[in-house]
C-alpha atoms as a PDB file:
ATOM      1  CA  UNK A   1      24.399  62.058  48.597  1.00  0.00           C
ATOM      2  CA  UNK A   2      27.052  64.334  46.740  1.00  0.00           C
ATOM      3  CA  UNK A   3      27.053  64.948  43.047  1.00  0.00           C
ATOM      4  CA  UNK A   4      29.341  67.433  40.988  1.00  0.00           C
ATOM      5  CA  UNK A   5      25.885  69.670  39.673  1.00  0.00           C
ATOM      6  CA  UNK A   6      22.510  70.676  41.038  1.00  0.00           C
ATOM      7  CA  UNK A   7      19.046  69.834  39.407  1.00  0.00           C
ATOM      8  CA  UNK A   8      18.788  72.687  37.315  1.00  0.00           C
ATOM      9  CA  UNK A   9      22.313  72.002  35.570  1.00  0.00           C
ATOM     10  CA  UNK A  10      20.996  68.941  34.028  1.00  0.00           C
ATOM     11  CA  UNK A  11      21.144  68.872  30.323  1.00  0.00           C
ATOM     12  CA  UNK A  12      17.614  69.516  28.634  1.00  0.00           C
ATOM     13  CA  UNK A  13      18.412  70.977  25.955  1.00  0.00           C
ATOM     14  CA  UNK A  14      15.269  71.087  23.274  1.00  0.00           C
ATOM     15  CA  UNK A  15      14.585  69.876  20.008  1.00  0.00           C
ATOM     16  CA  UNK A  16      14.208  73.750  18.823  1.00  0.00           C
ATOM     17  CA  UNK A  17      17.751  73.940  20.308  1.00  0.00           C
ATOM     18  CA  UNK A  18      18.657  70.867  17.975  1.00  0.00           C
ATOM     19  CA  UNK A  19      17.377  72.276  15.068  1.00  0.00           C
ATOM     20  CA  UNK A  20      18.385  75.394  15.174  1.00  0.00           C
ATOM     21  CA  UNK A  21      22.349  74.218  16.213  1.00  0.00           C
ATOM     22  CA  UNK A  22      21.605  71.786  12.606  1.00  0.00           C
ATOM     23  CA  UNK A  23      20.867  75.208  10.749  1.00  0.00           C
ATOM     24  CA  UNK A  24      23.478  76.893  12.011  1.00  0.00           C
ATOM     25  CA  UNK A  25      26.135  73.839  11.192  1.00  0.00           C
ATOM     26  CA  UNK A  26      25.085  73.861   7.779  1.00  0.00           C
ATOM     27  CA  UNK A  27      25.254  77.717   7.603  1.00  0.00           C
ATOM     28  CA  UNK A  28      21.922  77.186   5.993  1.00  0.00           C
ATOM     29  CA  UNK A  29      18.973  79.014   7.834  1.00  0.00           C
ATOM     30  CA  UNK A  30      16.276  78.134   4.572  1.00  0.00           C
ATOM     31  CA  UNK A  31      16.403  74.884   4.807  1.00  0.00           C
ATOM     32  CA  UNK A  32      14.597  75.030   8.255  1.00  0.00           C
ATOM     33  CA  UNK A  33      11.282  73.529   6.776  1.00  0.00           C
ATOM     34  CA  UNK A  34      13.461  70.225   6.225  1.00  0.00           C
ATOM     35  CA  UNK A  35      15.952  69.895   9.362  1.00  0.00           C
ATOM     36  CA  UNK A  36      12.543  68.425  11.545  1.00  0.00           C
ATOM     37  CA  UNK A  37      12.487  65.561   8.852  1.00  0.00           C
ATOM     38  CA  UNK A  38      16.026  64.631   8.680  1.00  0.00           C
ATOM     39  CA  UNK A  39      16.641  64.655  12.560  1.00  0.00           C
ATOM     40  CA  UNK A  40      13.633  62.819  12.748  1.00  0.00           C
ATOM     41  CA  UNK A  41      15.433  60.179  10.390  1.00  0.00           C
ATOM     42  CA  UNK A  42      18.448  60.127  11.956  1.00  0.00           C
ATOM     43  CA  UNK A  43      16.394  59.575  15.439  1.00  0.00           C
ATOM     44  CA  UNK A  44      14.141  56.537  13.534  1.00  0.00           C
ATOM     45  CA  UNK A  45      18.218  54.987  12.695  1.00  0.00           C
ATOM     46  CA  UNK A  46      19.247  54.859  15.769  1.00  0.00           C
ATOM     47  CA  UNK A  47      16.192  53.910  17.635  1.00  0.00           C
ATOM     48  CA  UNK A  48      17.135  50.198  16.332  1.00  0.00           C
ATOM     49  CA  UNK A  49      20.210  50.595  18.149  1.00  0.00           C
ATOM     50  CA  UNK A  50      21.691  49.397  21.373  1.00  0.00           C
ATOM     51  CA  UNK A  51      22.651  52.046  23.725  1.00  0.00           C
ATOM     52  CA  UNK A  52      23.213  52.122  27.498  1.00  0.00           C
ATOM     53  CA  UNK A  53      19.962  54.801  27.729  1.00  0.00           C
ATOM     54  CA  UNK A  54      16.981  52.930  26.162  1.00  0.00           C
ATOM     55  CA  UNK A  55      17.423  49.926  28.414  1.00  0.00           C
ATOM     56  CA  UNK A  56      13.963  49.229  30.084  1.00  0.00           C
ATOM     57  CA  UNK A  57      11.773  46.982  31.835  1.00  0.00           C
ATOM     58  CA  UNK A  58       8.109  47.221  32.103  1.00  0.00           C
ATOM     59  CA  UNK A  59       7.795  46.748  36.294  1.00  0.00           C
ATOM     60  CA  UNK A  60       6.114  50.323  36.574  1.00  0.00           C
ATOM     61  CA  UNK A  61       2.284  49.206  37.080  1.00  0.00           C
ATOM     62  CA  UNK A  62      -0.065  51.743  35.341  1.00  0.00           C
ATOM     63  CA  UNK A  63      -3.456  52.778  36.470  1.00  0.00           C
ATOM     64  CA  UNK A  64      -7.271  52.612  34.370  1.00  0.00           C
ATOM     65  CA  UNK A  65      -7.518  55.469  31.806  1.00  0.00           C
ATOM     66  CA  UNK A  66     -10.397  55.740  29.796  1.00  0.00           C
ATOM     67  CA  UNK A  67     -10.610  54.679  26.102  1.00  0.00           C
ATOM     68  CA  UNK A  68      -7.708  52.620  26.032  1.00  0.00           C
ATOM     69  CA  UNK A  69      -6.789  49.997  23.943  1.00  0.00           C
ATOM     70  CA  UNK A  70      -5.683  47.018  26.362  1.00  0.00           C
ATOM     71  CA  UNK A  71      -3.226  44.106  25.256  1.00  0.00           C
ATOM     72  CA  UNK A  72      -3.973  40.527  26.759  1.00  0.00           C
ATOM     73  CA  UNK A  73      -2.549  40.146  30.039  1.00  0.00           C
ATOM     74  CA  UNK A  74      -1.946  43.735  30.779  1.00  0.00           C
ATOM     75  CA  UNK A  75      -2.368  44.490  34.719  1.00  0.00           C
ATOM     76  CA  UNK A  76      -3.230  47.480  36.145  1.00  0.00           C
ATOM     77  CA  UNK A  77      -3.944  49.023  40.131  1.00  0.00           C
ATOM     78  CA  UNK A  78      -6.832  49.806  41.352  1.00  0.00           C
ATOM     79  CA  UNK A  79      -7.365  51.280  44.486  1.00  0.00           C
ATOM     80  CA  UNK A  80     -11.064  49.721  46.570  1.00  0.00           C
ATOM     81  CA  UNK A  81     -11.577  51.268  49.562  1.00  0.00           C
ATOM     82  CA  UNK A  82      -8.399  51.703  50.556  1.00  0.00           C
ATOM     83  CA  UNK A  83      -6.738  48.255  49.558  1.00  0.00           C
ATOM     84  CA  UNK A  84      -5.185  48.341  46.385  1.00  0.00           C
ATOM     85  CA  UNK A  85      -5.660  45.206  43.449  1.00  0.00           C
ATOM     86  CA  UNK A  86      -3.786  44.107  40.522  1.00  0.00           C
ATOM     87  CA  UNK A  87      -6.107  43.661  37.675  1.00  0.00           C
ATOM     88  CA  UNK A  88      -5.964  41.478  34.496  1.00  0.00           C
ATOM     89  CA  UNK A  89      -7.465  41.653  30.924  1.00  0.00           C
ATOM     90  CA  UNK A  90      -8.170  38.493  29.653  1.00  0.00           C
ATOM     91  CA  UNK A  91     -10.331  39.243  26.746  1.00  0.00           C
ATOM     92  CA  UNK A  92      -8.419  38.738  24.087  1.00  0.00           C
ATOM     93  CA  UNK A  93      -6.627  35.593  22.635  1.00  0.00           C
ATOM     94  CA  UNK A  94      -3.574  36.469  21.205  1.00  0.00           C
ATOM     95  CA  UNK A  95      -3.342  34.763  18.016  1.00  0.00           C
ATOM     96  CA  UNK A  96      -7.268  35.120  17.132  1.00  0.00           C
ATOM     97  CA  UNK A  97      -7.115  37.733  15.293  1.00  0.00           C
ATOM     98  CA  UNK A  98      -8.818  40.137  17.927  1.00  0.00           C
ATOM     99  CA  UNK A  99      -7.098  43.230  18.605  1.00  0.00           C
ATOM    100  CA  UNK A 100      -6.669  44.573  21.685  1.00  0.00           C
ATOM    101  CA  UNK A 101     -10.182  45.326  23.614  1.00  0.00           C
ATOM    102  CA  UNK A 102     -10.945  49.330  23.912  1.00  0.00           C
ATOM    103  CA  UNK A 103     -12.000  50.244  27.164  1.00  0.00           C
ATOM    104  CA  UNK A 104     -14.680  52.302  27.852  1.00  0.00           C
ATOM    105  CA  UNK A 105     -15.017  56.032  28.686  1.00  0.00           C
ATOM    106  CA  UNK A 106     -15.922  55.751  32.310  1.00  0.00           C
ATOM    107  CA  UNK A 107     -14.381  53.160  35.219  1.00  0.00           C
ATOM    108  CA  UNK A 108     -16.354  49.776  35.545  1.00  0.00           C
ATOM    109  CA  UNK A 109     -17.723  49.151  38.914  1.00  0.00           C
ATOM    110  CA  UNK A 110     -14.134  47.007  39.845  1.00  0.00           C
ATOM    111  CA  UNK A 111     -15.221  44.053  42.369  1.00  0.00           C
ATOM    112  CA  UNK A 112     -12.827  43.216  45.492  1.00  0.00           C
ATOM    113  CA  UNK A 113     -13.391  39.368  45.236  1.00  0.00           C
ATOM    114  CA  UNK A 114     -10.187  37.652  44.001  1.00  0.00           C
ATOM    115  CA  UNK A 115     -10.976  36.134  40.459  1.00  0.00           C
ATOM    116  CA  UNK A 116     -10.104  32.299  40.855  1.00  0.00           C
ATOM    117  CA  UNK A 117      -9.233  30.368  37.508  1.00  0.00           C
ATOM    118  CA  UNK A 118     -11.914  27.721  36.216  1.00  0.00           C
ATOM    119  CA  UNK A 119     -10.391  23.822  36.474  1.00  0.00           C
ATOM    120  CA  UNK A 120     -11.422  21.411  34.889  1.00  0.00           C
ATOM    121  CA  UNK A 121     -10.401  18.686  31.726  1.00  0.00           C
ATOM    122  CA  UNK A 122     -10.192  20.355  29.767  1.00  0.00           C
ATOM    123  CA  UNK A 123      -9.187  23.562  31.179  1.00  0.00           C
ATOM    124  CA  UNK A 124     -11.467  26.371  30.327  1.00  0.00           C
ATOM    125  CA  UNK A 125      -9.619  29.230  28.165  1.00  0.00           C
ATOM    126  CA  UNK A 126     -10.054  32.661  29.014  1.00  0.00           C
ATOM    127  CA  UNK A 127     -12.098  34.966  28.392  1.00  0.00           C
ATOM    128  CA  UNK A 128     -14.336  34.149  31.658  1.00  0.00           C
ATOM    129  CA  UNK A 129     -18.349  34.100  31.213  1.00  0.00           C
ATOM    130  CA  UNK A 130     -19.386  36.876  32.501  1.00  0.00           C
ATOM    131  CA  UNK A 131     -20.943  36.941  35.070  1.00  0.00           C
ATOM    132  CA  UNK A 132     -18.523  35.381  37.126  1.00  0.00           C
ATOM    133  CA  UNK A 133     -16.500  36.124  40.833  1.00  0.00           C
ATOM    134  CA  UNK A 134     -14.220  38.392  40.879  1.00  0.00           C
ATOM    135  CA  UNK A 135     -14.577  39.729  37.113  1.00  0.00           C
ATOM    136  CA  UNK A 136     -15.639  42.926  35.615  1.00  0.00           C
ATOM    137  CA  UNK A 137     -16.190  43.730  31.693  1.00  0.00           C
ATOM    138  CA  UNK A 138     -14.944  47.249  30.800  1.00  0.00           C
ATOM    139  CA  UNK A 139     -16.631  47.693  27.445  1.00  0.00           C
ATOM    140  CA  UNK A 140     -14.906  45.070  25.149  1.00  0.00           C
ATOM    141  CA  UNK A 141     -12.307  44.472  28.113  1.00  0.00           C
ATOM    142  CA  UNK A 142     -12.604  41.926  30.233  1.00  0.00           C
ATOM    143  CA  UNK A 143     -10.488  42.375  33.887  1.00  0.00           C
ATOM    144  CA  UNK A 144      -9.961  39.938  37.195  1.00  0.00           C
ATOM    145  CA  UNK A 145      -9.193  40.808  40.027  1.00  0.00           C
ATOM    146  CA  UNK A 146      -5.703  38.617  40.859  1.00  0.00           C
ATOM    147  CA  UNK A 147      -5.383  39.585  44.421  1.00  0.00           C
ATOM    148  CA  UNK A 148      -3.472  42.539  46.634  1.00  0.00           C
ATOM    149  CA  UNK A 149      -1.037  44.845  44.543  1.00  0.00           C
ATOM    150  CA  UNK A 150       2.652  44.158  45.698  1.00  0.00           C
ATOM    151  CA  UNK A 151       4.816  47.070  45.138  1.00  0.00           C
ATOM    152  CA  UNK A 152       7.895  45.518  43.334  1.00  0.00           C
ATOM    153  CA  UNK A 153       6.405  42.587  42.838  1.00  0.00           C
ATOM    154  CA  UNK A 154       3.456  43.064  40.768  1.00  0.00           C
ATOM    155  CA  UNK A 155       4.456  44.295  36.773  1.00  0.00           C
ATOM    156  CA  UNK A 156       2.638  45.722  33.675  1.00  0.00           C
ATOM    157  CA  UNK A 157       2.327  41.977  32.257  1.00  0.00           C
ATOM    158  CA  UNK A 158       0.795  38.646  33.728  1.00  0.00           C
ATOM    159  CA  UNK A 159       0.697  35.185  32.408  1.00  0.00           C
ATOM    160  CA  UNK A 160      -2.757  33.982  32.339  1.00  0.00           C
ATOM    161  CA  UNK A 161      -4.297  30.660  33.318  1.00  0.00           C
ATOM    162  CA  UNK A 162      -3.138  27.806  30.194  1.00  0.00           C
ATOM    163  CA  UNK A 163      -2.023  30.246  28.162  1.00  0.00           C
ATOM    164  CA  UNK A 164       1.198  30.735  26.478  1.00  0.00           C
ATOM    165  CA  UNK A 165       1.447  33.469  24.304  1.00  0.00           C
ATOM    166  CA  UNK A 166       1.659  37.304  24.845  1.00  0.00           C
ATOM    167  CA  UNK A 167       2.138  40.874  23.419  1.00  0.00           C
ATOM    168  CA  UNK A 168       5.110  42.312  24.787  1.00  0.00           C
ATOM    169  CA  UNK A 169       4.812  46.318  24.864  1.00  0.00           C
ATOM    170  CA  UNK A 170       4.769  48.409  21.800  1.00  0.00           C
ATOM    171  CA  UNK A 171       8.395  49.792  22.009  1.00  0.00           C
ATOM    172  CA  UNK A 172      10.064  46.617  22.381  1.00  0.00           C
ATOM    173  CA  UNK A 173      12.846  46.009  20.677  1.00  0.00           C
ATOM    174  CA  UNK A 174      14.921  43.499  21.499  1.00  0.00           C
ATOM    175  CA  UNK A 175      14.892  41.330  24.210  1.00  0.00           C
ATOM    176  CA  UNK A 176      17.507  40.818  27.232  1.00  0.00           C
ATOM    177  CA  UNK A 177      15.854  39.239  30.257  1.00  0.00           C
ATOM    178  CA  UNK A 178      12.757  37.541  30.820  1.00  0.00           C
ATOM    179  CA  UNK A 179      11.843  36.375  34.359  1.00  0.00           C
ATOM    180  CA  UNK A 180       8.447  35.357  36.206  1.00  0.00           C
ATOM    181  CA  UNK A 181       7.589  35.748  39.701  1.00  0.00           C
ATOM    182  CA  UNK A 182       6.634  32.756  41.329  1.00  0.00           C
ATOM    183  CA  UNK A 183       4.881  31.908  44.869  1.00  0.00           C
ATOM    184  CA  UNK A 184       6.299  33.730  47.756  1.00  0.00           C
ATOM    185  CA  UNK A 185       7.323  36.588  45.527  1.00  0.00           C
ATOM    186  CA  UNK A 186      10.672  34.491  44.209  1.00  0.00           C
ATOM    187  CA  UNK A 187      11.078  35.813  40.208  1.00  0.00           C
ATOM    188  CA  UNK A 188      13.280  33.531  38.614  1.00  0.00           C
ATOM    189  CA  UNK A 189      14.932  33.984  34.853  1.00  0.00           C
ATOM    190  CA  UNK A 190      13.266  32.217  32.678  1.00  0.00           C
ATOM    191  CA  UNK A 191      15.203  29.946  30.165  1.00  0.00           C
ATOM    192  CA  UNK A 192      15.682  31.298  26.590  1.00  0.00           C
ATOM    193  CA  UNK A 193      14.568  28.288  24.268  1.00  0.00           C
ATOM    194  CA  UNK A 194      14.242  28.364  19.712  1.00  0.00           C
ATOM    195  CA  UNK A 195      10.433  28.935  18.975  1.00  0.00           C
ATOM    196  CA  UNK A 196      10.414  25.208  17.668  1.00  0.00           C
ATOM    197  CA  UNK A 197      11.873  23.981  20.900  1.00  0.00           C
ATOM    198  CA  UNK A 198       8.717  24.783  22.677  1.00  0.00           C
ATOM    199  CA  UNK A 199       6.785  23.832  19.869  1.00  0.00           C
ATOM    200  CA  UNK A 200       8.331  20.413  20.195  1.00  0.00           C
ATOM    201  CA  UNK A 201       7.071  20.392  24.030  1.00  0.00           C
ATOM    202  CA  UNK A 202       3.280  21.262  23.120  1.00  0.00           C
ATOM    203  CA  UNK A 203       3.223  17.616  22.222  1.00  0.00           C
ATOM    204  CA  UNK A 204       3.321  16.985  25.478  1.00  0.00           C
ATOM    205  CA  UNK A 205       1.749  19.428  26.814  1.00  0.00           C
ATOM    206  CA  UNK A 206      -0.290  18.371  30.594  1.00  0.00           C
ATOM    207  CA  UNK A 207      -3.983  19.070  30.540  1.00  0.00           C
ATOM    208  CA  UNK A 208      -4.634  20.836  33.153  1.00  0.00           C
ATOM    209  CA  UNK A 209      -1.359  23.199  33.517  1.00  0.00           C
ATOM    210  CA  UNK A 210      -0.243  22.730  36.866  1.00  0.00           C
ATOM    211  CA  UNK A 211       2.880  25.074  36.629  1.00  0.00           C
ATOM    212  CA  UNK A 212       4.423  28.074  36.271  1.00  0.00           C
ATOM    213  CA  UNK A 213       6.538  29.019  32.794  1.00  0.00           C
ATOM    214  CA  UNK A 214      10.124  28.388  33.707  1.00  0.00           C
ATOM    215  CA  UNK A 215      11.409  29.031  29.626  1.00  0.00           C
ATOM    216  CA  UNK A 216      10.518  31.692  26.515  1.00  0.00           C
ATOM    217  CA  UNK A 217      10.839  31.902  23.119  1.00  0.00           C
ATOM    218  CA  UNK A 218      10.272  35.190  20.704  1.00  0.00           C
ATOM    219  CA  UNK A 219       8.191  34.550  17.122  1.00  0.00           C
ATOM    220  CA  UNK A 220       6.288  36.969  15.595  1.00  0.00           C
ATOM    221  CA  UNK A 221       6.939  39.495  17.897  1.00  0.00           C
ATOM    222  CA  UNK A 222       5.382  37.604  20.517  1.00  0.00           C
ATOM    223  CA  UNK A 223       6.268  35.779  23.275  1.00  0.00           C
ATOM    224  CA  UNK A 224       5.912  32.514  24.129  1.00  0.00           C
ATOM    225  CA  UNK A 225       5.978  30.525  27.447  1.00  0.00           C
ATOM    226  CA  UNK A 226       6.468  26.480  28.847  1.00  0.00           C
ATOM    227  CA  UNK A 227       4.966  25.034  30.541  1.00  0.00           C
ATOM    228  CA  UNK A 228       1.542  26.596  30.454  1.00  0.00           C
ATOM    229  CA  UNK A 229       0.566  28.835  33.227  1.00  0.00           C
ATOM    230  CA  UNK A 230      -1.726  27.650  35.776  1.00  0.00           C
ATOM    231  CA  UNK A 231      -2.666  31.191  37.054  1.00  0.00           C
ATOM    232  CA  UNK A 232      -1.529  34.445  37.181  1.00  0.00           C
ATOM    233  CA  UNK A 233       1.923  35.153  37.817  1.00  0.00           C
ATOM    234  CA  UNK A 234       3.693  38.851  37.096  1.00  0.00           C
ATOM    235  CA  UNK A 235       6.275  38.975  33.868  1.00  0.00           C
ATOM    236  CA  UNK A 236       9.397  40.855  34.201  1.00  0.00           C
ATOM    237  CA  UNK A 237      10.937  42.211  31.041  1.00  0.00           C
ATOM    238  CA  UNK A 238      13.938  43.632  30.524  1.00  0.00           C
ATOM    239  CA  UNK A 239      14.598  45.016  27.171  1.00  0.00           C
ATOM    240  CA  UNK A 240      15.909  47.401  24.515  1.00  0.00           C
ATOM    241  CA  UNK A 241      13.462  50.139  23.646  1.00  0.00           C
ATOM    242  CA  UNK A 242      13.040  52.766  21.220  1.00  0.00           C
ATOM    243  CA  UNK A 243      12.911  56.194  22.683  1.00  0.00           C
ATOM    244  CA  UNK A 244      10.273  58.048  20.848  1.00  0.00           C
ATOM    245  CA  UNK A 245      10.375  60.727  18.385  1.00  0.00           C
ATOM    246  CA  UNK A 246      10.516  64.494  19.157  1.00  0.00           C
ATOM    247  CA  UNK A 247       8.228  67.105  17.237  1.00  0.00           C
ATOM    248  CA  UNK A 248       7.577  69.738  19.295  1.00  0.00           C
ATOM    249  CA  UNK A 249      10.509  72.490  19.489  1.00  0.00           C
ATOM    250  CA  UNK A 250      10.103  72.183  23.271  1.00  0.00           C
ATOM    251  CA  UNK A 251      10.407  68.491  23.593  1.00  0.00           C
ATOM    252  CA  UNK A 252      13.350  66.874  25.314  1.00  0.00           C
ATOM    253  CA  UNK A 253      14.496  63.751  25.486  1.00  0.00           C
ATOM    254  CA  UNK A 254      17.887  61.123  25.286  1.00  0.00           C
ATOM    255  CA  UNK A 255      17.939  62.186  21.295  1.00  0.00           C
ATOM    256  CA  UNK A 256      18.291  65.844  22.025  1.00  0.00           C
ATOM    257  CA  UNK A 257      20.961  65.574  24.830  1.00  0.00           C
ATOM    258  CA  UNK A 258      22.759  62.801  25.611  1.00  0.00           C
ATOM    259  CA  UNK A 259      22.739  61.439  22.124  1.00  0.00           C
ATOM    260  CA  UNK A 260      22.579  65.207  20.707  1.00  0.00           C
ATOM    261  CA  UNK A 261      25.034  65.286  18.679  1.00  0.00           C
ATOM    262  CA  UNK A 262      25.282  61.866  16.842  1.00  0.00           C
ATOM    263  CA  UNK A 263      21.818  62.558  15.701  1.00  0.00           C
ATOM    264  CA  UNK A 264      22.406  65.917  14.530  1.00  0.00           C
ATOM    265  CA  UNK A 265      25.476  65.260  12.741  1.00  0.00           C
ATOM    266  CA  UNK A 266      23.576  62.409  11.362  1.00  0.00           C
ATOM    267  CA  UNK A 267      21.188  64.586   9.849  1.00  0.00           C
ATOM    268  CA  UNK A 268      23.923  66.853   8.864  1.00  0.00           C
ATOM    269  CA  UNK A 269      25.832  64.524   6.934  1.00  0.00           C
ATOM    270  CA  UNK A 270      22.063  62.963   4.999  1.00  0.00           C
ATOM    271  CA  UNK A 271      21.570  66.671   4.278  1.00  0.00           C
ATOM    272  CA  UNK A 272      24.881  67.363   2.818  1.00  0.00           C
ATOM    273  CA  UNK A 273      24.824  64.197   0.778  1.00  0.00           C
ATOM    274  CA  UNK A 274      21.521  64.303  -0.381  1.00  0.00           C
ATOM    275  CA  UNK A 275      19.794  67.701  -0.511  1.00  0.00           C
ATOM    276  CA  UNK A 276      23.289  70.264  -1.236  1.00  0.00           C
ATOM    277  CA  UNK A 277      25.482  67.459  -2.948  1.00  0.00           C
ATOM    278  CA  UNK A 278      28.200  67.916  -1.184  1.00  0.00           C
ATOM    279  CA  UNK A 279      30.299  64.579  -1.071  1.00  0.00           C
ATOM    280  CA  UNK A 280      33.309  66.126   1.121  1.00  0.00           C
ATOM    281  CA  UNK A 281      31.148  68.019   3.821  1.00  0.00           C
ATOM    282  CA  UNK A 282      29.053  65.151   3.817  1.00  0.00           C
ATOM    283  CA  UNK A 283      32.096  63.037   4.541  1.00  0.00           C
ATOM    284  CA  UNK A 284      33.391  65.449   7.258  1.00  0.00           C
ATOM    285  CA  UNK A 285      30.059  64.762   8.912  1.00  0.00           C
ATOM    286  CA  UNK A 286      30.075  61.301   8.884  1.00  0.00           C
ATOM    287  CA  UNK A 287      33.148  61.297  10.895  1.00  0.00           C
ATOM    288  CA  UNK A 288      31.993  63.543  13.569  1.00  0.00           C
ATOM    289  CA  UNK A 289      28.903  60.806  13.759  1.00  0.00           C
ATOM    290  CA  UNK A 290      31.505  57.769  14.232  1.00  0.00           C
ATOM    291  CA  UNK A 291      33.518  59.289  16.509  1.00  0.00           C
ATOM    292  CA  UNK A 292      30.638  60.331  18.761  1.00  0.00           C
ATOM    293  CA  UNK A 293      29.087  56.821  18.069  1.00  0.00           C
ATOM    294  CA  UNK A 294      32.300  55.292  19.755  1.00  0.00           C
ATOM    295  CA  UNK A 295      31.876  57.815  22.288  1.00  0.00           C
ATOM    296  CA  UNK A 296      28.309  56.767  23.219  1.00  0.00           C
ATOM    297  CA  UNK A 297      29.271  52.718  22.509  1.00  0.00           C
ATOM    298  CA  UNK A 298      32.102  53.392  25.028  1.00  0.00           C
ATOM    299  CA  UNK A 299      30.085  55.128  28.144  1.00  0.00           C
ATOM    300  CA  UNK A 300      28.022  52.048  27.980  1.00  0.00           C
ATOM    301  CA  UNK A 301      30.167  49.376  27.950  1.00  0.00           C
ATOM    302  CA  UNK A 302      32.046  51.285  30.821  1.00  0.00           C
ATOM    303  CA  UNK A 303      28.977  50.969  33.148  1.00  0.00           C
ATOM    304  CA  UNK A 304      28.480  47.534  32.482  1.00  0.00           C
ATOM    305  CA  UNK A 305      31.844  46.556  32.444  1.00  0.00           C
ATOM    306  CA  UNK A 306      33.250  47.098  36.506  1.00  0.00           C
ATOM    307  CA  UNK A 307      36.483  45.777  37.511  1.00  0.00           C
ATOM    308  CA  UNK A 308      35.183  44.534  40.261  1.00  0.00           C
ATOM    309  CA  UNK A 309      32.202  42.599  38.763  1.00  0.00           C
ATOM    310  CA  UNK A 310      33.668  41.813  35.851  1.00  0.00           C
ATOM    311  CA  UNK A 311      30.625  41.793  33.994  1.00  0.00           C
ATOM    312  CA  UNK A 312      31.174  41.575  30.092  1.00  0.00           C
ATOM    313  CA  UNK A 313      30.296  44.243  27.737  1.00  0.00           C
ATOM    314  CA  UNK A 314      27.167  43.910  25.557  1.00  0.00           C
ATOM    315  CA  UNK A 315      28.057  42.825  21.928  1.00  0.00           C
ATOM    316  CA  UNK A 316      27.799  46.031  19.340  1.00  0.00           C
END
């Protein structure tokens, strides 16, 4: 389709670029051995921020890698003879105080049975006794094998069989959808309940689960599901993340263009309040950093905010 620019128009400007546009603000070209640091400050601010760019969700389905630390419920594709399977780690119990398994330096021998969750009263808790169907242990990991990969369907996350609670990923934030896809591929939003709600329904908890989660709760940056899982069904998450750091004068990312200059006159004004004293420039500064603030605040709210939808801007 049209657009106004080609590809190599697109703003990717560097972190070098940043630094050295910071030095040349402040007119101050020796205090390059401190700009890094106080951009990187600015960028640690604002990562707890909402903006319209670090909105996320974690339906992009990642492959094995070698010596990899791998959170409970964490699926991953692999590829057996041609058909490819979603795989689960269920070593862990989140809660136990067990880290996250490491996986090993070379690729298990993955099995194409389908894994099928023990019944029983009670239920048996995961991890599975190896050896069993459909399982595989990858050094302290333990995967299943949950049946054919579906493209859009499938996600990073899975509940696992009478089991409620789960490590969302590492850069999440905070939280804006949570939804869980069902039989027949149907993923439904999943009700956001208080952590002592669903603490309140563990009294009556069935034994065995015999359903699929249909409501959440966040404590201790986990998150917690009801009813109890009775199998494996993919987790969509939708959420606010926190776009990394930059180090490297080559790096690029959202902090060194989009969001360019609120960071830099961030660091501008921390520099000219705290290093050279300066209480007016510093002020100057500031302002530039609000006004491009609204700036940034505005752009989003405008793509959420169609006419025609009427969708309501997210609260700032």
């Amino acid at each position: 389709m049209a657009q106004s620019y080609t590809a190599n128009q697109i703003d990717t400007r560097s972190f070098g670029q940043q630094i050295q546009r910071l030095l040349d603000d402040l007119n101050r070209p020796d205090l390059q051995n401190i700009a890094q640091q106080y951009l990187q400050d600015a960028m640690r601010f604002y990562q707890r921020k909402p903006f319209f760019f670090n909105e996320i969700d974690n339906s992009a389905v990642g492959t094995w890698t070698a010596n990899t630390l791998w959170p409970f419920g964490t699926t991953i594709q692999i590829n057996i003879s041609g058909t490819v399977y979603a795989f689960v780690q269920v070593a862990n119990l989140p809660g136990s105080g067990v880290t996250a398994p490491l996986g090993g330096s070379t690729a298990p021998s993955w099995p194409s049975t389908e894994f099928t969750a023990p019944t029983g009263t009670p239920p048996v808790l995961p991890p599975p006794v190896l050896p069993v169907a459909g399982a595989v242990q990858d050094n302290q990991a333990i995967w299943v094998n949950t049946g054919n990969y579906q493209f859009g369907t499938t996600t990073q996350l899975s509940t696992v069989y009478n089991w409620n609670q789960y490590q969302p990923p590492i850069d999440y934030v905070s939280p804006h959808l949570v939804e869980c896809t069902w039989s027949g591929n149907i993923r439904q939003q999943l009700a956001k309940k208080s952590y002592g709600e669903l603490r309140y329904y563990d009294v009556i908890r069935p034994s065995p689960p015999y359903s699929y989660p249909t409501m959440w709760a966040y404590f201790q940056s986990q998150l917690y599901l009801w009813p109890y899982p009775n199998g494996f069904y993919p987790l969509t998450l939708s959420y606010r993340t926190a776009p990394q750091l930059v180090s490297a004068a080559g790096d690029s990312n959202f902090w060194t263009t989009i969001a360019e200059r609120l960071i830099r006159k961030y660091a501008q004004a921390s520099i000219e309040r705290e290093i050279l004293h300066d209480a007016q420039a510093a002020q100057v500064s500031a302002t530039a950093v609000i006004e491009e603030l609204s700036a940034l605040r505005s752009q989003g709210i405008m793509q959420q905010n169609a006419d025609s939808a009427g969708i309501r801007p997210e609260s700032w």
